[in-house]
N, C-alpha and C. Protein backbone atom coordinates (compact mmCIF):
# COMPACT_ATOMS: atom_id res chain seq x y z
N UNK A 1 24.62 23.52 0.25
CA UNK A 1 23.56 22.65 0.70
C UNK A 1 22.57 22.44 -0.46
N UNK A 2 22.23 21.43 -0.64
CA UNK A 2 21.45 20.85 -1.86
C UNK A 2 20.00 21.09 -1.30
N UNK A 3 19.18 21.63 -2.31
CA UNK A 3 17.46 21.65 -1.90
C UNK A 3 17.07 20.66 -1.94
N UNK A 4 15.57 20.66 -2.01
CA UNK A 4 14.98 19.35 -1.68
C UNK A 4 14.21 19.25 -3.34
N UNK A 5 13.80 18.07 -3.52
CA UNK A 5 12.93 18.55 -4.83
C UNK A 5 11.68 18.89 -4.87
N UNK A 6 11.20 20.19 -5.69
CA UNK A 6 9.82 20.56 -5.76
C UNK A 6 8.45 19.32 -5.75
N UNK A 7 9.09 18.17 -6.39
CA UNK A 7 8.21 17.17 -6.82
C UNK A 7 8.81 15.99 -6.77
N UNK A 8 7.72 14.66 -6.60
CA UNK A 8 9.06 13.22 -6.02
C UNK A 8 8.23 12.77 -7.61
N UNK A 9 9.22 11.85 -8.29
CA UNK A 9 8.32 11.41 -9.58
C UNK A 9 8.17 9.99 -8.96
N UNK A 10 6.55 9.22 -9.11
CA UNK A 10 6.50 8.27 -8.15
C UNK A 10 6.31 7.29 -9.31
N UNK A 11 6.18 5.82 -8.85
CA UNK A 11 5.82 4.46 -9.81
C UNK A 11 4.27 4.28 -9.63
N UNK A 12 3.43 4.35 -10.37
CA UNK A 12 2.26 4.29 -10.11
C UNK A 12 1.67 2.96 -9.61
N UNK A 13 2.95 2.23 -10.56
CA UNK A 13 2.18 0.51 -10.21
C UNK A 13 2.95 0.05 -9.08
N UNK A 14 3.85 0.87 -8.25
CA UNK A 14 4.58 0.48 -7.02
C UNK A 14 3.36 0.90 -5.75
N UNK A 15 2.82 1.96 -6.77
CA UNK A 15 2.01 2.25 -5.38
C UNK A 15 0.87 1.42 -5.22
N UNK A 16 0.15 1.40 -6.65
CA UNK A 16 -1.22 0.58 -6.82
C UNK A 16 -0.88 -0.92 -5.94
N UNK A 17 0.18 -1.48 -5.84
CA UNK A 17 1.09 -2.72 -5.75
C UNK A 17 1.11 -2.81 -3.85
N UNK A 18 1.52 -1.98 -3.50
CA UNK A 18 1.83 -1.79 -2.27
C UNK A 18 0.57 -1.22 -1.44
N UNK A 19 -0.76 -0.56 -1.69
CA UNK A 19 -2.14 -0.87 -1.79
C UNK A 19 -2.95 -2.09 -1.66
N UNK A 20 -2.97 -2.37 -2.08
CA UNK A 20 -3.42 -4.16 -2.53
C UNK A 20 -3.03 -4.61 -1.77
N UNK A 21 -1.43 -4.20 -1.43
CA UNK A 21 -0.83 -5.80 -0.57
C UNK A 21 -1.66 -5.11 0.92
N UNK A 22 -1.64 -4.22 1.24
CA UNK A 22 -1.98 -3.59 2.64
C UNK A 22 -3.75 -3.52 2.93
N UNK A 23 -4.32 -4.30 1.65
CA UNK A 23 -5.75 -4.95 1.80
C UNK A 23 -6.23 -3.06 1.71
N UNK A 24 -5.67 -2.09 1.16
CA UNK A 24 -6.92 -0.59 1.25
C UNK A 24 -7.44 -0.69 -0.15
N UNK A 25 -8.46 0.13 -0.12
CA UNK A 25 -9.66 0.85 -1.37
C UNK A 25 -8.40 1.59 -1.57
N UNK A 26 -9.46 2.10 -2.41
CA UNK A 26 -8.88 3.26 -3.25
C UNK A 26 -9.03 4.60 -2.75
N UNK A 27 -10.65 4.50 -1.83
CA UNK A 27 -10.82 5.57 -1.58
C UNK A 27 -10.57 5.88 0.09
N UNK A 28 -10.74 4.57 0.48
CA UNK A 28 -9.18 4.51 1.61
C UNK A 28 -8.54 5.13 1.49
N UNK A 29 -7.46 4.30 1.29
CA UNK A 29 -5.97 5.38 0.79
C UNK A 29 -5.72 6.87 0.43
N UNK A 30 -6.82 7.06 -0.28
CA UNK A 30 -6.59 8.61 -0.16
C UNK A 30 -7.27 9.31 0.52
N UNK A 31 -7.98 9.03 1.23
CA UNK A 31 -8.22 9.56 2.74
C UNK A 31 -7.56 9.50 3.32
N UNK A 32 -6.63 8.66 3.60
CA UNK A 32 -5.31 8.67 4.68
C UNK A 32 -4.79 9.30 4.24
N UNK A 33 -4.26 9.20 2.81
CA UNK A 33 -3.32 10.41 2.64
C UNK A 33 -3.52 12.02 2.43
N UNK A 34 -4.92 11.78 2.25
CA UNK A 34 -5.33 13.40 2.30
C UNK A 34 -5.52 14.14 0.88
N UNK A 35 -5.62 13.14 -0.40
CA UNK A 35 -6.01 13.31 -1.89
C UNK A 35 -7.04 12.92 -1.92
N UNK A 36 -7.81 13.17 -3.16
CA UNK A 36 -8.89 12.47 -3.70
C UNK A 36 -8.43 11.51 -4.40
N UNK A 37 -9.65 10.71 -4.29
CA UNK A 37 -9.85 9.05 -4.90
C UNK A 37 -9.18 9.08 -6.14
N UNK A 38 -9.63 10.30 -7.11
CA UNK A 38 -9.53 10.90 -8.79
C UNK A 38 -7.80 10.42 -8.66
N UNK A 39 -7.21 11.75 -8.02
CA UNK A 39 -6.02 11.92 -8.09
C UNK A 39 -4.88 10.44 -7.57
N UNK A 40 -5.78 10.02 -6.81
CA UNK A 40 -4.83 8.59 -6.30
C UNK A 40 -5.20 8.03 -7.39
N UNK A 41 -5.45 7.62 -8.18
CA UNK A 41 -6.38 6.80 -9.44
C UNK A 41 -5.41 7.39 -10.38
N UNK A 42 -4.85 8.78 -11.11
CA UNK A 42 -4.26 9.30 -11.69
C UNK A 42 -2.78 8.86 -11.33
N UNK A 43 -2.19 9.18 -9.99
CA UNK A 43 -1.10 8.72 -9.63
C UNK A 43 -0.59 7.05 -10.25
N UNK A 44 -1.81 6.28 -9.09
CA UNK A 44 -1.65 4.63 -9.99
C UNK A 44 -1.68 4.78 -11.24
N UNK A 45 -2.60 5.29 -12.19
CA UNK A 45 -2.45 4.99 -13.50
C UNK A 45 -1.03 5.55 -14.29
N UNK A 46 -0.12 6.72 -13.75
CA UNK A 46 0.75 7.37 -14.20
C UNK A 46 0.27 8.17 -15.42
N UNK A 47 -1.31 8.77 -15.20
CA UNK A 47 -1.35 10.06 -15.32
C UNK A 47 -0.35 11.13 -15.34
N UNK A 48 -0.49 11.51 -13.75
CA UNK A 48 0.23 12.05 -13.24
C UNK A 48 1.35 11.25 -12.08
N UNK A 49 2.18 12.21 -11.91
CA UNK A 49 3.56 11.16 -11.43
C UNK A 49 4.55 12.32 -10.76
N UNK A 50 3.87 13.41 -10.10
CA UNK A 50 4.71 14.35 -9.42
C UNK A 50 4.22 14.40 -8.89
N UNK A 51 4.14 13.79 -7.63
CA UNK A 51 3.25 14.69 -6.44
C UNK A 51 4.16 15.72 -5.30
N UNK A 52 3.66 16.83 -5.00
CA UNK A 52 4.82 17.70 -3.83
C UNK A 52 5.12 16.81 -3.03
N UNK A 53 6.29 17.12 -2.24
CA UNK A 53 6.80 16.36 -1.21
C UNK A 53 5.85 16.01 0.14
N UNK A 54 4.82 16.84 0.32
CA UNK A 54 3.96 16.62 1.47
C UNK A 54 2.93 15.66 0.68
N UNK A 55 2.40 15.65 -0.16
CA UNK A 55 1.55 14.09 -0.82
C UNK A 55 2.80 13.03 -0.78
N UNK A 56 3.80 13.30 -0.86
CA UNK A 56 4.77 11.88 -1.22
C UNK A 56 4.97 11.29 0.14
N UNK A 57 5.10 11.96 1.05
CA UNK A 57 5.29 11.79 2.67
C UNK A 57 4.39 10.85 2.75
N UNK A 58 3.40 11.79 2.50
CA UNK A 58 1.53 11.13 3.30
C UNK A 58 1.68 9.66 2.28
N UNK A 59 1.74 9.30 1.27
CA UNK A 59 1.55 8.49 0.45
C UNK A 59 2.52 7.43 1.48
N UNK A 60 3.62 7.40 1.94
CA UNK A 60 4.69 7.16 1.87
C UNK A 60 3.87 6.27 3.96
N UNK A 61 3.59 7.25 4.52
CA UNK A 61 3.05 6.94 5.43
C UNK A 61 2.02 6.47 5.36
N UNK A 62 0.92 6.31 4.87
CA UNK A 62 0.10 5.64 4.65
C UNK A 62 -0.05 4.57 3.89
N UNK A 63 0.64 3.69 2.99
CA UNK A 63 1.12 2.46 2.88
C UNK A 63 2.99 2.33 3.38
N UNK A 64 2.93 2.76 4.56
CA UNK A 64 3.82 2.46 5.54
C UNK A 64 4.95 1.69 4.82
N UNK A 65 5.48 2.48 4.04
CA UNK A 65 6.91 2.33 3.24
C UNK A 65 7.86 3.31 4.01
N UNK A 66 9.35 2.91 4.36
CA UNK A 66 10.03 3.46 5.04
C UNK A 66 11.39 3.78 4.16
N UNK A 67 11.22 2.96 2.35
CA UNK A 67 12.45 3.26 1.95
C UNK A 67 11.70 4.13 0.26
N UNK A 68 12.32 3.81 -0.92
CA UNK A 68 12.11 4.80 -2.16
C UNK A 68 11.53 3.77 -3.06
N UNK A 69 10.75 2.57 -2.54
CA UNK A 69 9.74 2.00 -3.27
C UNK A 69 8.93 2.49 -4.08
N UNK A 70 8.57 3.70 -3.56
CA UNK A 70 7.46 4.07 -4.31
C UNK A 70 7.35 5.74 -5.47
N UNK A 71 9.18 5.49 -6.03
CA UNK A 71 9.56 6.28 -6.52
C UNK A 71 10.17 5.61 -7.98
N UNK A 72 9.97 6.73 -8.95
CA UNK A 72 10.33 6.24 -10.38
C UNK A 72 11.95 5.66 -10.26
N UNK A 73 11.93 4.91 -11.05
CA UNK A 73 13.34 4.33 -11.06
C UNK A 73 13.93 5.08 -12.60
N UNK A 74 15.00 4.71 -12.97
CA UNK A 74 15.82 5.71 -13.91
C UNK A 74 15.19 5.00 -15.25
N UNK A 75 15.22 3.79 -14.99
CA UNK A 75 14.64 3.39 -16.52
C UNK A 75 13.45 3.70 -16.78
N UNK A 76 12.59 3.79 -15.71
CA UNK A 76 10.66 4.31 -15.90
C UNK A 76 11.03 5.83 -16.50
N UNK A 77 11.61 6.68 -15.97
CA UNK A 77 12.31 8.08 -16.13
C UNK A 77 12.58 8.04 -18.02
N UNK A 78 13.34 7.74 -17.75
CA UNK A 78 13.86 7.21 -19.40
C UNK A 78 13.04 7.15 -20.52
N UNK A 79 11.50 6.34 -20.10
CA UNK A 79 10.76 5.86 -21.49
C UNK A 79 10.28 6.90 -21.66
N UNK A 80 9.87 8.10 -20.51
CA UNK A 80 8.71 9.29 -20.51
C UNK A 80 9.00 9.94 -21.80
């Protein structure tokens, strides 16, 4: 049985992208999801780009994405 991964590596501008379209702040959004403003700000910018699987959920539910939109793709992976 395969684990799960410690960390989802996300697209920052998929998320910033999918934000916008759903009309939230900034500091919205991470109130719903249960981060600070800082760290959602870090995420969009691709600062940082691992969040645990329980921020990726919440992220995931709170701009009400149901598929892997809002996850690095192999070529974003690639340039790091």
């Amino acid at each position: 049985m395969e684990r799960p991964p410690t960390t989802y590596q996300v697209n920052g501008v998929a998320i910033r992208t999918r934000r916008k379209e759903l009309g939230m702040e900034l500091a919205e959004c991470a109130t719903a999801v249960g981060i600070s403003r800082a760290y959602l700000d870090q995420l969009e910018l691709g600062h940082r780009c691992n969040p645990r699987p329980s921020i990726y959920a919440a992220l995931r539910t709170a701009l009400r994405v149901t598929d892997d939109r809002l996850l690095a793709t192999e070529d974003q992976l690639s340039k790091e």
